[in-house]
Protein backbone atom coordinates (compact mmCIF):
# COMPACT_ATOMS: atom_id res chain seq x y z
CA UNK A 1 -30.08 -82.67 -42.05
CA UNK A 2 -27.77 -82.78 -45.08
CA UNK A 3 -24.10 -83.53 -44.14
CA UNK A 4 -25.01 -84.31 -40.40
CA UNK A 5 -24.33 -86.80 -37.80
CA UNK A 6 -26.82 -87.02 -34.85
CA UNK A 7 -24.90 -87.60 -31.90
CA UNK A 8 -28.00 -88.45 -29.67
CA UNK A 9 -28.25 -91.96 -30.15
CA UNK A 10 -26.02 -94.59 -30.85
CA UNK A 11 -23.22 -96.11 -28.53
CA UNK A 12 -21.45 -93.24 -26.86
CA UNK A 13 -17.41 -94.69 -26.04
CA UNK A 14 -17.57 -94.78 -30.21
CA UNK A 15 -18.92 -91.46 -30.82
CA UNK A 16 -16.83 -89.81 -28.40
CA UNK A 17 -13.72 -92.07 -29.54
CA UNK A 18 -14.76 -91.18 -33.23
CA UNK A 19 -15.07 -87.40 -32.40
CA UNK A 20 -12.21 -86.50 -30.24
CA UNK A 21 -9.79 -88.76 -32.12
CA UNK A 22 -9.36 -86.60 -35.58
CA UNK A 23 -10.03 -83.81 -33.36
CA UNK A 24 -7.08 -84.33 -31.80
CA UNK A 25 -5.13 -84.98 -34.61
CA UNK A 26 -6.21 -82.14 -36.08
CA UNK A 27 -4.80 -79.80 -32.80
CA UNK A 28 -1.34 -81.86 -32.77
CA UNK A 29 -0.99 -80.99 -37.05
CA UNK A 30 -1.73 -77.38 -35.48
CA UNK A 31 1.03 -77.76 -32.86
CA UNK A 32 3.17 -79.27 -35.46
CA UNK A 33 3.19 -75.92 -37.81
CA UNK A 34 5.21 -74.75 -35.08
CA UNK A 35 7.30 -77.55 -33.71
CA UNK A 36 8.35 -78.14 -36.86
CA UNK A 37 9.41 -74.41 -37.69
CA UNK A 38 11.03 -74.49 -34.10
CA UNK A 39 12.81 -77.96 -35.22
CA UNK A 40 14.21 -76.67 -38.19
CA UNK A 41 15.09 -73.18 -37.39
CA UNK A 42 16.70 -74.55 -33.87
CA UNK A 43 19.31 -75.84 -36.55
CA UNK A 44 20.19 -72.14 -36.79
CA UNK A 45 20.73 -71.64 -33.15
CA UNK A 46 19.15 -70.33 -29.77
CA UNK A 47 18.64 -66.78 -30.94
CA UNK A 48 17.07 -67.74 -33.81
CA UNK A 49 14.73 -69.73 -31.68
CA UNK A 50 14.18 -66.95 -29.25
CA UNK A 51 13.08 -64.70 -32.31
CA UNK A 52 10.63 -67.46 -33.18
CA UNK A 53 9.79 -67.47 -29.86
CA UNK A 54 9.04 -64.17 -28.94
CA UNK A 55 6.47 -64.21 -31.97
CA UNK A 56 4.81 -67.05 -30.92
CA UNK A 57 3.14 -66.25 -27.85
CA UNK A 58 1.70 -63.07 -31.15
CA UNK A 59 0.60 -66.20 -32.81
CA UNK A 60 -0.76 -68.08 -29.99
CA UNK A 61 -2.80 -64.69 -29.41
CA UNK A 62 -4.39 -64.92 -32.43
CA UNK A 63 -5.10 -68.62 -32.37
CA UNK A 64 -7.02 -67.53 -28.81
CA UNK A 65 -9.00 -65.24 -30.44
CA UNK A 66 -10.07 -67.38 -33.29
CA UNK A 67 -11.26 -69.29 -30.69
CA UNK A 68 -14.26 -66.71 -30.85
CA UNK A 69 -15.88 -68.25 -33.67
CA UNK A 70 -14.13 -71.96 -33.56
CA UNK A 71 -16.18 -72.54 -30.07
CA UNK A 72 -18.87 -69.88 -31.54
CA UNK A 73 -19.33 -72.34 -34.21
CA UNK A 74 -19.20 -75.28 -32.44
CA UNK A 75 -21.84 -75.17 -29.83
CA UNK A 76 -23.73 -72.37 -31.60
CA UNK A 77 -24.30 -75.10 -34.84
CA UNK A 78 -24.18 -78.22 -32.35
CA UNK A 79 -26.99 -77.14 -30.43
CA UNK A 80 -28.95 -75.75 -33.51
CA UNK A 81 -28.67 -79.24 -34.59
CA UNK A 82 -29.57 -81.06 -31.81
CA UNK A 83 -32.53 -79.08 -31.91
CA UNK A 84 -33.25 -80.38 -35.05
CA UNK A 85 -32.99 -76.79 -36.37
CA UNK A 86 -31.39 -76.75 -39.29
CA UNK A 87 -31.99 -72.80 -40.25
CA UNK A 88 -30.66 -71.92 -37.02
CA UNK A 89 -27.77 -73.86 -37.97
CA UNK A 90 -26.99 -72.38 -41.25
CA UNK A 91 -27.63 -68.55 -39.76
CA UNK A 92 -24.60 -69.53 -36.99
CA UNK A 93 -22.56 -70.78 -39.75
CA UNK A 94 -22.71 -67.67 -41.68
CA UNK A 95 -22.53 -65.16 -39.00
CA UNK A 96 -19.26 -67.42 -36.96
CA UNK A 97 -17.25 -66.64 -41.03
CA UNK A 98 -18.51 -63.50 -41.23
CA UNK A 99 -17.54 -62.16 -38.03
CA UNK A 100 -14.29 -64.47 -38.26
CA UNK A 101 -13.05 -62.51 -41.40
CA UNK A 102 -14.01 -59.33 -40.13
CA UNK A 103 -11.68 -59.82 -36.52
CA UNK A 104 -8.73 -61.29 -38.73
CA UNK A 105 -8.51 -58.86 -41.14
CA UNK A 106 -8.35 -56.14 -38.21
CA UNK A 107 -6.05 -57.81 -35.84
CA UNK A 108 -3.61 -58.58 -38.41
CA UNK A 109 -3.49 -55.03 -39.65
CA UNK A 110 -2.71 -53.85 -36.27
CA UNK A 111 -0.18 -56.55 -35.97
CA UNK A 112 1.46 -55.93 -38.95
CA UNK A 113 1.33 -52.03 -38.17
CA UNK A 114 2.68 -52.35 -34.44
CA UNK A 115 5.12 -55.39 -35.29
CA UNK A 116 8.00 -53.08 -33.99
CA UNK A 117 7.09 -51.98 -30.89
CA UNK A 118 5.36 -54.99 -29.71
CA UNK A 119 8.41 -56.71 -30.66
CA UNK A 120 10.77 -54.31 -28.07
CA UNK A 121 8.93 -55.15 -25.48
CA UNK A 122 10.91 -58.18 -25.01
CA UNK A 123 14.56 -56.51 -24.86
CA UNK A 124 16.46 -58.64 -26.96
CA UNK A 125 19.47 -58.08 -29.07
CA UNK A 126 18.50 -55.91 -32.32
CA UNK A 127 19.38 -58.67 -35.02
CA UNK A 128 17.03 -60.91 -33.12
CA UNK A 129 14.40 -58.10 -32.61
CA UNK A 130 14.69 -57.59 -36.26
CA UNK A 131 14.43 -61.09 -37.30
CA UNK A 132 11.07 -61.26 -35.32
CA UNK A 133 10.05 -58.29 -36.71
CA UNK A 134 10.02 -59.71 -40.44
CA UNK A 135 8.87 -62.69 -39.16
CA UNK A 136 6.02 -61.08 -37.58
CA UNK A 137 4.62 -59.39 -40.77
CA UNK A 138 4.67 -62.21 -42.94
CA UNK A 139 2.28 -64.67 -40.64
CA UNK A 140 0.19 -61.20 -39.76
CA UNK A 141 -0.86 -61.34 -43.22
CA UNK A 142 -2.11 -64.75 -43.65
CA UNK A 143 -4.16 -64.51 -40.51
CA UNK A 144 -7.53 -64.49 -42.46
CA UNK A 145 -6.67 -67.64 -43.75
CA UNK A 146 -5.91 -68.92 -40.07
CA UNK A 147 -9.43 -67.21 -38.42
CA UNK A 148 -11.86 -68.77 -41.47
CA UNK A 149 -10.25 -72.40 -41.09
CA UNK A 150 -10.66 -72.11 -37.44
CA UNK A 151 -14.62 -71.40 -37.97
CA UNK A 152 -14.81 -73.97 -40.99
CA UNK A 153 -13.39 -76.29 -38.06
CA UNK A 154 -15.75 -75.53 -35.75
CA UNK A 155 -18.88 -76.08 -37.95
CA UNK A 156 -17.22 -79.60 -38.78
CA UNK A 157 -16.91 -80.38 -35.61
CA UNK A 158 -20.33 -79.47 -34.42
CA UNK A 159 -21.97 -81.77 -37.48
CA UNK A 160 -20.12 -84.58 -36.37
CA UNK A 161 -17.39 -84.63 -38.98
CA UNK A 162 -14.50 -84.18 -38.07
CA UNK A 163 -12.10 -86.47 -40.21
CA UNK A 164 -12.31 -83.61 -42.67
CA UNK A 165 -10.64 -80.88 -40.54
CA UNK A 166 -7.84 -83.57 -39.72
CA UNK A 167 -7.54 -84.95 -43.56
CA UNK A 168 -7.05 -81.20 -44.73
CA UNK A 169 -4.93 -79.42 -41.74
CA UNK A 170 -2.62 -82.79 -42.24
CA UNK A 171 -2.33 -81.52 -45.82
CA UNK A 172 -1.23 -78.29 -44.70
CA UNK A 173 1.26 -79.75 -42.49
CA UNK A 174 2.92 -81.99 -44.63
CA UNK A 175 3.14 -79.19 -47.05
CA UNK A 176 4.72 -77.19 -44.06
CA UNK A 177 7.10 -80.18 -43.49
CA UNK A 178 8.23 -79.92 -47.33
CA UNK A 179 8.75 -76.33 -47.75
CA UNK A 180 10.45 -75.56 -44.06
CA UNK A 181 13.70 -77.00 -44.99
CA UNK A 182 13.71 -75.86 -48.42
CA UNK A 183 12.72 -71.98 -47.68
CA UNK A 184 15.20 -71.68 -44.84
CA UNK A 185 18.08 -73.58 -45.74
CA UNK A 186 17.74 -74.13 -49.73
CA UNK A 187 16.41 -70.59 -50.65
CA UNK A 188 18.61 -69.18 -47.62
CA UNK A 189 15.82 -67.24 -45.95
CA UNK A 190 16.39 -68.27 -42.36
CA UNK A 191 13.78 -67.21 -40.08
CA UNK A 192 11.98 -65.31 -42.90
CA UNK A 193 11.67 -69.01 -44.57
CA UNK A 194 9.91 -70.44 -41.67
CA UNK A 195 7.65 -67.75 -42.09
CA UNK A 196 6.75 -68.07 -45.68
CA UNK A 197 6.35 -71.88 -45.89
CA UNK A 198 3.64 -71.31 -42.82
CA UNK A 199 2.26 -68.89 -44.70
CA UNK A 200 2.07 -70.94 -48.05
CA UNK A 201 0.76 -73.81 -45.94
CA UNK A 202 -2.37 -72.03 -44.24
CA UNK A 203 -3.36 -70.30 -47.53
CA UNK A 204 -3.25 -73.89 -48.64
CA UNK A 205 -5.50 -75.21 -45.59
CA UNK A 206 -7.83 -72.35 -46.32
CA UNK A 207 -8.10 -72.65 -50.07
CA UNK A 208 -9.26 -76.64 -49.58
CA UNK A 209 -11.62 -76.20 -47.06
CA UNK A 210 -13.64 -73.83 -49.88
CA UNK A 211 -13.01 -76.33 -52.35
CA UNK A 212 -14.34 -79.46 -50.11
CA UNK A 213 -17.79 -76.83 -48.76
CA UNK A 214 -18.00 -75.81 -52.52
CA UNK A 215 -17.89 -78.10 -54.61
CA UNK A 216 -18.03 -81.70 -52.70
CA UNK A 217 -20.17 -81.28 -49.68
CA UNK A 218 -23.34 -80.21 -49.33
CA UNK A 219 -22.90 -79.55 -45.42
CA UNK A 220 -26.54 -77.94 -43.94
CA UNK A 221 -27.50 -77.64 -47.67
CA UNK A 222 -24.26 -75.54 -48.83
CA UNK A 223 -24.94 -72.58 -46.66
CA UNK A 224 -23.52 -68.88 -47.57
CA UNK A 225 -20.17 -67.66 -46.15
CA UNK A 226 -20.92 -64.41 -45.79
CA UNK A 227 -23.85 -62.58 -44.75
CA UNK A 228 -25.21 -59.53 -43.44
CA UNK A 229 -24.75 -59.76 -39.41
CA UNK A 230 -28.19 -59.61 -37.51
CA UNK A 231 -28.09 -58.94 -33.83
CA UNK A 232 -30.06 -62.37 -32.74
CA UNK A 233 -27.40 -64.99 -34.27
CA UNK A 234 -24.29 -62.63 -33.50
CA UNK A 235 -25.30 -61.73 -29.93
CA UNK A 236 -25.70 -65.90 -29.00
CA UNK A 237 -22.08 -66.15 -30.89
CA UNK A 238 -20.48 -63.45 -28.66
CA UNK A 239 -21.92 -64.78 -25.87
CA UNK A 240 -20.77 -68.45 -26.33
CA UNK A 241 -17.18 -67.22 -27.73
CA UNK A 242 -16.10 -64.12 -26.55
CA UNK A 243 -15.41 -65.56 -22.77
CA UNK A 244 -12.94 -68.31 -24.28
CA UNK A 245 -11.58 -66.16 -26.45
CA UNK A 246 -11.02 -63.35 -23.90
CA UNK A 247 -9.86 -66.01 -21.65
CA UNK A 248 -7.02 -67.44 -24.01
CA UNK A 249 -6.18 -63.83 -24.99
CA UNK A 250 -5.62 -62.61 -21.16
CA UNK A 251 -3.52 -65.82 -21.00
CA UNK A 252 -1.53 -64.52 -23.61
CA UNK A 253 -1.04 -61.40 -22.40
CA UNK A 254 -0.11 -63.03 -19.14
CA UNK A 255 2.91 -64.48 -20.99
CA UNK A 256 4.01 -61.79 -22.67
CA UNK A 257 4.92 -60.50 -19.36
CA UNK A 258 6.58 -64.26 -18.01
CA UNK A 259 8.56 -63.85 -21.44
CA UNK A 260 9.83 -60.44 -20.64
CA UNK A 261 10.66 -61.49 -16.97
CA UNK A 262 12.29 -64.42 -18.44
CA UNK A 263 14.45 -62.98 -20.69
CA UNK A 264 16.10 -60.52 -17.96
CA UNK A 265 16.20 -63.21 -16.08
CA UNK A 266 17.81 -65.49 -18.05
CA UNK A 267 18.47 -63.58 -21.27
CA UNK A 268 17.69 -64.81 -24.90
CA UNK A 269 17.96 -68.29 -23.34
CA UNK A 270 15.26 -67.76 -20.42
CA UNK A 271 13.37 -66.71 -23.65
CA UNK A 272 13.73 -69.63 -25.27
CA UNK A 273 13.34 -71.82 -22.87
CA UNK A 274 9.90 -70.78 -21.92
CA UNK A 275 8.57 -70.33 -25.36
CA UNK A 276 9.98 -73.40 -26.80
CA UNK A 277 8.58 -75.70 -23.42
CA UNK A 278 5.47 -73.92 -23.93
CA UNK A 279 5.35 -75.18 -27.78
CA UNK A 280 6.60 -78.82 -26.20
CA UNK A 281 4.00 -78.65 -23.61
CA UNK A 282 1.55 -78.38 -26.49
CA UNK A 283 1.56 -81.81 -26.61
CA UNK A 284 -0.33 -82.27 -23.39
CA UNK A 285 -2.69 -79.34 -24.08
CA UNK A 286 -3.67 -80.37 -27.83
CA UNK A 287 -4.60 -84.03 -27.08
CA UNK A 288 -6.74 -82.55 -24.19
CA UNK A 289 -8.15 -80.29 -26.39
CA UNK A 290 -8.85 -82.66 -28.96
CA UNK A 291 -10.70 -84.67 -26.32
CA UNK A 292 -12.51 -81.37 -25.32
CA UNK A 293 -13.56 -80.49 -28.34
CA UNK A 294 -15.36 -83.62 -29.27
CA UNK A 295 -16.75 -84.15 -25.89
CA UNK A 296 -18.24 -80.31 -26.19
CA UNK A 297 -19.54 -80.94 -29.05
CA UNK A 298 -21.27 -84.61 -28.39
CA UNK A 299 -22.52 -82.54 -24.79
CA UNK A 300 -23.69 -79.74 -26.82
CA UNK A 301 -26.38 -81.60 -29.24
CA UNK A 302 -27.10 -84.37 -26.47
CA UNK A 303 -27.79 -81.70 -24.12
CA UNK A 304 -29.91 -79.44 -26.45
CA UNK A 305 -32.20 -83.03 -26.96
CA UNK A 306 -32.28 -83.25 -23.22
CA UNK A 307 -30.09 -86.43 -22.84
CA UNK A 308 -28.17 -85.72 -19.67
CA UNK A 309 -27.56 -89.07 -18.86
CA UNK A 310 -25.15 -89.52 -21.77
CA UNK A 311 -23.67 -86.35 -20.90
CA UNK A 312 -22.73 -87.61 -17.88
CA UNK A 313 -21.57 -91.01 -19.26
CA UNK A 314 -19.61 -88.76 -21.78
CA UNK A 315 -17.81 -86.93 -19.21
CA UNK A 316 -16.82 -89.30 -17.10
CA UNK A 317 -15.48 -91.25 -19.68
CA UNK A 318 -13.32 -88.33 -21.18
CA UNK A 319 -12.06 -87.96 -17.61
CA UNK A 320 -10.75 -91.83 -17.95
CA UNK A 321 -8.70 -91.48 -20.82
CA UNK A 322 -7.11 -88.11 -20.23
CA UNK A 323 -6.30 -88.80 -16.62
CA UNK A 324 -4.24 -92.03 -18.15
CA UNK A 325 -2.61 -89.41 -20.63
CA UNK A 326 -1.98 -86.98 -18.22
CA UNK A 327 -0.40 -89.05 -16.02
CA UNK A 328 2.35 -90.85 -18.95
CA UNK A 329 2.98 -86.67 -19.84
CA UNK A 330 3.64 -85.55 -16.47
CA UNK A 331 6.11 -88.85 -16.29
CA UNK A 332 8.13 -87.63 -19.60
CA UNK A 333 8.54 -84.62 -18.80
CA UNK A 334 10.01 -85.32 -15.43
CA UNK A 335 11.95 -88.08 -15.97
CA UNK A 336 13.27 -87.35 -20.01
CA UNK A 337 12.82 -83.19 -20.26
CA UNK A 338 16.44 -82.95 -20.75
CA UNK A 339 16.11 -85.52 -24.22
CA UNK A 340 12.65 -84.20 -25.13
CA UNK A 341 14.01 -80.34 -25.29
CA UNK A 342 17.06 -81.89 -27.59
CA UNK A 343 14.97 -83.06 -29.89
CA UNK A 344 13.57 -79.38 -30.89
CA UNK A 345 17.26 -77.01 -29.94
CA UNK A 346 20.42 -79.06 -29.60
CA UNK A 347 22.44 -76.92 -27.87
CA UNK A 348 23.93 -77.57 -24.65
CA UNK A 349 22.79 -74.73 -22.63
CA UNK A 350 19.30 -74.87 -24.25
CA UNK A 351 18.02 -78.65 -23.84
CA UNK A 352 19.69 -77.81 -20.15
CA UNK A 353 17.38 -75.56 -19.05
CA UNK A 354 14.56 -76.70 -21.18
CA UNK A 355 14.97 -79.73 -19.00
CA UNK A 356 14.63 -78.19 -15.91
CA UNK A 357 11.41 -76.00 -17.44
CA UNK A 358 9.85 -79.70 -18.36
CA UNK A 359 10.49 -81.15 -14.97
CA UNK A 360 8.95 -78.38 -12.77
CA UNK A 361 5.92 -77.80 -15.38
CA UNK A 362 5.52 -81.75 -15.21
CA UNK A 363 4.09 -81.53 -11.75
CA UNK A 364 1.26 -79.61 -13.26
CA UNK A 365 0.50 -81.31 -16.79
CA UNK A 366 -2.55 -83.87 -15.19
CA UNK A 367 -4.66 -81.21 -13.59
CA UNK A 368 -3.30 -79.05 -17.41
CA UNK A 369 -5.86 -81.84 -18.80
CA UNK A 370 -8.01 -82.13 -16.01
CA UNK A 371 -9.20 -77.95 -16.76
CA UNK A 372 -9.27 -78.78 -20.73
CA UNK A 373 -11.45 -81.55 -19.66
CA UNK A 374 -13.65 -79.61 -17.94
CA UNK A 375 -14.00 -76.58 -19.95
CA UNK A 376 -15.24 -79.04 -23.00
CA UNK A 377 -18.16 -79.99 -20.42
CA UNK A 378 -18.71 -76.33 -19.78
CA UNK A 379 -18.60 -75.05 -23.22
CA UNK A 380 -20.89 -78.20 -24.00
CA UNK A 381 -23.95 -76.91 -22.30
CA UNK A 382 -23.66 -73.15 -23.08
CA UNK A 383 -21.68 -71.79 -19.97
CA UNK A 384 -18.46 -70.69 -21.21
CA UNK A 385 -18.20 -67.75 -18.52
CA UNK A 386 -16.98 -70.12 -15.62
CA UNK A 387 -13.80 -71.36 -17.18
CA UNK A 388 -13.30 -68.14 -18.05
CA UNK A 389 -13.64 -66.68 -14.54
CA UNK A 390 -11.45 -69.13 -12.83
CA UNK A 391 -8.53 -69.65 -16.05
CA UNK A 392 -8.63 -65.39 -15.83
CA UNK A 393 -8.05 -65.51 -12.45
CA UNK A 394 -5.17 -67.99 -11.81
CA UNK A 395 -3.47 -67.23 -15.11
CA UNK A 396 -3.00 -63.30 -13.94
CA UNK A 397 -2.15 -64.54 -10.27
CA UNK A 398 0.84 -65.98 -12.21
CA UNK A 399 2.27 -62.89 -12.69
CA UNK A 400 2.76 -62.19 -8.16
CA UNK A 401 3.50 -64.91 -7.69
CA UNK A 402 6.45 -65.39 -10.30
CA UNK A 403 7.88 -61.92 -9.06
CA UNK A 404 7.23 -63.09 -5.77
CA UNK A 405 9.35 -66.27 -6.58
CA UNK A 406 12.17 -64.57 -8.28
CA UNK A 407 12.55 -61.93 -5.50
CA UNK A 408 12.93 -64.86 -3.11
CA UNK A 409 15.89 -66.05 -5.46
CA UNK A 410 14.91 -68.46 -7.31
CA UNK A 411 15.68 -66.90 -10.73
CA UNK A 412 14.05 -67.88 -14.15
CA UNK A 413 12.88 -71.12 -12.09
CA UNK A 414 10.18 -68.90 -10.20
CA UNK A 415 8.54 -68.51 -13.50
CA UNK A 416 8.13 -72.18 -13.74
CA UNK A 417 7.21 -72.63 -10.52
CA UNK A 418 4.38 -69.90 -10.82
CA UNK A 419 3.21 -71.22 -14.22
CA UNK A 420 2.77 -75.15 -12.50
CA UNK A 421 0.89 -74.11 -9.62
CA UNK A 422 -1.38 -72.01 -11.25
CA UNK A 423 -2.21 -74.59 -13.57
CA UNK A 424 -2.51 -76.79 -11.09
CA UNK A 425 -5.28 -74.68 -8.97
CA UNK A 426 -7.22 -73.96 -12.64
CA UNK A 427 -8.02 -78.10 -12.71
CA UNK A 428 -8.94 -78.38 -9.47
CA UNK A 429 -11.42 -74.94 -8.98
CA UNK A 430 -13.12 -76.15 -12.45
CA UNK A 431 -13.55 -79.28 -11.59
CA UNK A 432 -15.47 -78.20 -7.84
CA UNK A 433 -17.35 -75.52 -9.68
CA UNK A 434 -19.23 -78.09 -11.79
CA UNK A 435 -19.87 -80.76 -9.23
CA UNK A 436 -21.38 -78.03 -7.31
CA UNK A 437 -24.05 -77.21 -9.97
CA UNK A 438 -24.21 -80.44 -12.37
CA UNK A 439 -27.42 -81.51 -10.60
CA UNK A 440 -28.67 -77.95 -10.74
CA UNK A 441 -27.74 -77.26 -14.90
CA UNK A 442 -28.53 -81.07 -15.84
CA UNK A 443 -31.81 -81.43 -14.39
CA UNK A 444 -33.18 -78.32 -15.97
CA UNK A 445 -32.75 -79.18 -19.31
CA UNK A 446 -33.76 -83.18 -18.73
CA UNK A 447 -36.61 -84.26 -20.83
């Protein structure tokens, strides 16, 4: 197959190594968009951070439901070319853009349309309400940009390629890095500035991945973008998407809810704090993910060709190296949350109780990667409803048990507490599920 690399043979500690790595990459340039908004603008102060902040978990709910056609694409084209069906794999291609412009354009409408009231929900001063607000419209609008890079990803991914998501996301970043400082300080916009220089930076992303599938690849023979959706393909793509998507969305959601309990809690600064960890604690989640992607991915054509004995080798070598990475986050956090806050919001009374957010959510950030781990194995052979069941689960149990933690005085730090031992519980559960049925899945697809 034009463009492909068949991930059924060779050594697999170098496929999985030359997989996850740029994959990886790729989701810590993703995280970096933000960090390095919430870097700059944290020059500004806390409230401009909470404003920021309060749009972000809007922006991490749209990154969820990209997710739709990212993991749609992803085992939908992996498997398809494991099967040595290339066809198949051009239909899924088509139909995962399609259906990814179709969801962007409608969620940022409504985005853009409700940016006020979804903005009040969270209580906070006007001027900062009003800052989000604006801030909110502007990345609404380049959300198509941010859903058909996600898919473009995805099909990467599943071919075995993917250096060329991380070579052009790191363009968009260091693009990102450039304009930050010079829209928010040198042009004066402030929070509006942070805004447009993501914005310039995903149409940027965007406008290279056409260039590289139009006129430089010839990936599964230069297949159409856009096509007319027919129930077969776009049934399978709901099927493998929609339960990861849902499942990041409902998280979400769930945190929309911590935020608002954290800001009368603690004010704009229990705001912050919990937005801005949750960008910090990115770090642990996006090397994970990187690492699950990849190992999806290699799972998804090896198991399609019936080799389940490199599955297995595959998974319990992912295991190794994010149980080692796990282990040196969960030791930063603790030990240096206090310095590791500073680095992102200088003020006093921010890295303060950023450090205490970092320490408790610490506890939690091995069995964080453990979960990731396991959803890649999941997603890898098709059966993306069981992370879904048990991440659904615990992430709305959160929301008891935080009020049930606050109401026994523990304050903002209830929230924390509720958000590490839920995460906690999601590793473990995912982890028993599939040793109860690996022998079970594996053996029926074994050639």
């Amino acid at each position: 197959m034009q463009g492909i690399k068949n991930l059924t043979h060779g050594p697999i500690n170098r496929q999985l190594f030359n997989l996850a790595m740029p994959i990886m990459a790729t989701s810590f340039i993703q995280m970096a968009y933000s960090l390095t908004d919430m870097a700059w603008v944290g020059r500004l102060g806390s409230e401009a951070v909470a404003a920021i902040g309060s749009v972000g978990i809007l922006t991490w709910m749209s990154g969820s439901i990209s997710l739709l056609n990212k993991v749609g694409s992803e085992v939908s084209v992996g498997q398809s070319i494991g099967a040595q069906n290339q066809e198949d794999a051009r239909h899924f291609a088509s139909h995962n853009i399609t259906i990814a412009l179709v969801i962007s354009v409608c969620w940022g409408a409504l985005l853009f349309l409700l940016a006020a009231p979804i903005i009040r929900i969270y209580e906070l001063a006007p001027h900062i309400t009003d800052n989000a607000v604006t801030y909110l419209r502007i990345v609404s609008t380049a959300l198509p940009f941010v859903f058909l890079s996600a898919a473009f990803t995805g099909i990467y991914n599943a071919a075995g390629r993917s250096k060329i998501p991380f070579y052009i996301s790191g363009t968009g970043l260091i693009l990102n890095i450039i304009l930050d400082p010079l829209f928010i300080f040198g042009f004066g916009l402030g929070t509006s500035g942070a805004a447009y220089a993501t914005w310039v930076s995903q149409a940027t992303v965007f406008g290279i991945f056409i260039y590289q599938l139009r006129c430089r690849d010839a990936l599964l023979g230069r297949f159409p973008f856009f096509t007319r959706l027919k129930k077969r393909y776009t049934h399978r793509i709901l099927k493998l998407g929609l339960p990861v998507a849902t499942l990041n969305t409902l998280f979400a959601f769930v945190n929309m809810f911590l935020c608002r309990t954290a800001s009368e809690q603690g004010g704009h600064i229990g705001l912050m704090t919990f937005t801005t960890g949750g960008q910090i604690e990115a770090i642990t989640w996006n090397t994970s993910q990187g690492f699950s992607t990849g190992l999806s991915a290699f799972i998804a054509q090896n198991y399609a060709a019936g080799r389940t004995e490199r599955v297995i080798k595959a998974w319990h070598t992912i295991l190794w190296m994010t149980g080692i990475f796990g282990t040196l986050c969960t030791l930063l956090f603790i030990f240096f949350g206090n310095e590791v806050f500073s680095i992102f919001v200088p003020e006093r009374a921010a890295y303060e109780a950023g450090g205490v957010f970092l320490r408790i959510d610490g506890y939690s950030q091995l069995f964080m990667m453990l979960e990731i781990t396991m959803q890649g194995v999941f997603y890898g052979i098709g059966r993306t409803v069981p992370p879904a069941i048990i991440s659904i689960t615990c992430n709305y149990m959160r929301i008891p048990l935080a009020i049930f933690f606050v109401r026994l005085g523990m304050g903002v730090e209830g929230i924390w507490w509720a958000v590490s031992v839920t995460t906690t519980a999601k590793g473990l559960l995912l982890l028993t599920w599939f040793i109860v049925i690996r022998k079970k899945v594996l053996s029926i697809n074994k050639t």
